[in-house]
C-alpha atoms as a PDB file:
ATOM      1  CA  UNK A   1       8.556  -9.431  -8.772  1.00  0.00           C
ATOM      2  CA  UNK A   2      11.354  -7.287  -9.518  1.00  0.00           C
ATOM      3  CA  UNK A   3      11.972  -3.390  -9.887  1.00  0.00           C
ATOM      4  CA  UNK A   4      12.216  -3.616 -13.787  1.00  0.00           C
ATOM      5  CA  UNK A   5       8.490  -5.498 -13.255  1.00  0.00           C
ATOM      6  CA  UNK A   6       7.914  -1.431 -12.546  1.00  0.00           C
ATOM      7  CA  UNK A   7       9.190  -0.042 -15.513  1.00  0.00           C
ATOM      8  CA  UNK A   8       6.071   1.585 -17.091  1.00  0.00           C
ATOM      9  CA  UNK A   9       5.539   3.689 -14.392  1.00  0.00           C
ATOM     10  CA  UNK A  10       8.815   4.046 -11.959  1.00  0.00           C
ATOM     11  CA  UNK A  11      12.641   3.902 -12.675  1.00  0.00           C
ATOM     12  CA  UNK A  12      14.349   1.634 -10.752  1.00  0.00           C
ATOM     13  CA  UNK A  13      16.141   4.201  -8.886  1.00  0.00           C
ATOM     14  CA  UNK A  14      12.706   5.538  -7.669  1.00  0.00           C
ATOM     15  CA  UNK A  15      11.292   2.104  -6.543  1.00  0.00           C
ATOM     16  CA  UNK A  16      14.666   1.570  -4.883  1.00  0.00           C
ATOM     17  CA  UNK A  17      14.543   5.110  -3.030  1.00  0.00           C
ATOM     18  CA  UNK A  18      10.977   4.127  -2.226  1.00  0.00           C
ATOM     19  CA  UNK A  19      11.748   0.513  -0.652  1.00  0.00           C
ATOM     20  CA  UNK A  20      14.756   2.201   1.379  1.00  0.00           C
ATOM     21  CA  UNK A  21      12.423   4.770   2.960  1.00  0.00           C
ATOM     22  CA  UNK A  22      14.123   7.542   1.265  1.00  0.00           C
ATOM     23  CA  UNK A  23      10.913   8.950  -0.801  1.00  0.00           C
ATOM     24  CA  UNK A  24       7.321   8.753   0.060  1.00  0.00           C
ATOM     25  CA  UNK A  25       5.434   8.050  -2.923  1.00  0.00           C
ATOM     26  CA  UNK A  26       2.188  10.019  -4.334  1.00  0.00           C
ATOM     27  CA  UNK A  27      -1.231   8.712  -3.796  1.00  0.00           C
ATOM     28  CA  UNK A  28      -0.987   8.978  -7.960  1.00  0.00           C
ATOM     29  CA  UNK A  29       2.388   6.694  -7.973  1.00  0.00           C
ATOM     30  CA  UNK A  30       0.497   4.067  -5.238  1.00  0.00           C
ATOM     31  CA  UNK A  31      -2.062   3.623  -7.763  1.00  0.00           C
ATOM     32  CA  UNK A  32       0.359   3.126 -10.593  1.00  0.00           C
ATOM     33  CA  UNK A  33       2.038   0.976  -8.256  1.00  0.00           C
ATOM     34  CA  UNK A  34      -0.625  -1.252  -7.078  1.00  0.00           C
ATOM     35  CA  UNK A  35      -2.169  -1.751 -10.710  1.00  0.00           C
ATOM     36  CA  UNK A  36       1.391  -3.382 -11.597  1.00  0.00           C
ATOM     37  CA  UNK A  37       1.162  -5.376  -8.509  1.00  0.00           C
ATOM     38  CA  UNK A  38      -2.886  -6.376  -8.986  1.00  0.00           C
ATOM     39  CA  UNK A  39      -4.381  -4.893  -5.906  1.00  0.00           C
ATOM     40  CA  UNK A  40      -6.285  -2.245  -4.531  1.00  0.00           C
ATOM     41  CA  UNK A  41      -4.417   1.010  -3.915  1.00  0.00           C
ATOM     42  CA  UNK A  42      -5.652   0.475  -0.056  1.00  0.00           C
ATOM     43  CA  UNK A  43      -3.986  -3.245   0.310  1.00  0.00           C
ATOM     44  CA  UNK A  44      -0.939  -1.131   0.209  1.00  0.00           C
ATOM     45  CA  UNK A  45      -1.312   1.237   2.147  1.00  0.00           C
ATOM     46  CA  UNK A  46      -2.548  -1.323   4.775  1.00  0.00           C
ATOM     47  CA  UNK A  47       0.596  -3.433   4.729  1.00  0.00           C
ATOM     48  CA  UNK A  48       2.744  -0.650   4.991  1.00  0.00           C
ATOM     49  CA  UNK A  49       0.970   0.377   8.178  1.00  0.00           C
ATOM     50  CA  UNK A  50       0.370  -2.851   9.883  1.00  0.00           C
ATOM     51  CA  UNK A  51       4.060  -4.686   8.967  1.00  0.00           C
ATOM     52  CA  UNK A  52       4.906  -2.990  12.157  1.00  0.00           C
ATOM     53  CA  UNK A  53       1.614  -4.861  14.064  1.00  0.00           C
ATOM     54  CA  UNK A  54       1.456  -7.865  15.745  1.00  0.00           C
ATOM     55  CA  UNK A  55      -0.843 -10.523  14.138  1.00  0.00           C
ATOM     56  CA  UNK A  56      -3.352 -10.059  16.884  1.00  0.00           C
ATOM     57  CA  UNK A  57      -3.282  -5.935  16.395  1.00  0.00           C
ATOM     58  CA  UNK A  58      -3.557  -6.971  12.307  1.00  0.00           C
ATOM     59  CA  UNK A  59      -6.567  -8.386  13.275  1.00  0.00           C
ATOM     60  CA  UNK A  60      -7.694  -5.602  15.266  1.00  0.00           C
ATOM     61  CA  UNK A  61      -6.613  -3.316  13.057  1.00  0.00           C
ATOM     62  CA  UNK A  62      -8.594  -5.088  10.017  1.00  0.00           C
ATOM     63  CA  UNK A  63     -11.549  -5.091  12.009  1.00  0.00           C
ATOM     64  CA  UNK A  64     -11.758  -1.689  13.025  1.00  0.00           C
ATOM     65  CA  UNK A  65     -11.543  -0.315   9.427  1.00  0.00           C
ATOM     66  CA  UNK A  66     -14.355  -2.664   8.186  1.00  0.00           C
ATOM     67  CA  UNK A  67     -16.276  -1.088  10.774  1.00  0.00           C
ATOM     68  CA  UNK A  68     -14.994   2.555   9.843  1.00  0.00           C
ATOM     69  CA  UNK A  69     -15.203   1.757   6.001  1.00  0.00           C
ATOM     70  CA  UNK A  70     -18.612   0.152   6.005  1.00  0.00           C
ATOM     71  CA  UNK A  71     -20.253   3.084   8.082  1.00  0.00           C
ATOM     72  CA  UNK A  72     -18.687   5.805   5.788  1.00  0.00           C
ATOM     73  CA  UNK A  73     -20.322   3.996   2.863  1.00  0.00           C
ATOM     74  CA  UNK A  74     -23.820   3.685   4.628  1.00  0.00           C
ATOM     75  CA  UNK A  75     -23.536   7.119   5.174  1.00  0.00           C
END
């Protein structure tokens, strides 16, 4: 995928400043984002955090927010 794959909803300039670190986007633009891309808003937000994990604290990680998600929706 490129950054003109983006067009519709960010300049290229934006997805670059974005990819650098430079801007943080919106919950609003991760949405926009993630709809070009095909997933969940979340999966994003989740592989930004854990790129930074080891596989086994991934796996930690995934299975502590299963936990978390699935008790907030019982709720």
């Amino acid at each position: 995928m490129t950054q003109e794959d983006f067009g519709l909803v960010s300049s290229r300039t934006y997805i670059s400043t974005v990819e650098r670190g430079l801007k943080s986007p919106t919950l609003g633009k991760i949405e926009q984002l993630a709809d070009v891309l095909g997933v969940h808003p979340l999966t994003l937000l989740a592989v930004a955090y854990m790129e930074r994990l080891t596989p086994k604290e991934v796996e930690r990680t995934i299975a502590l927010l299963r936990s978390r998600l699935l008790a907030v929706a019982s709720e």
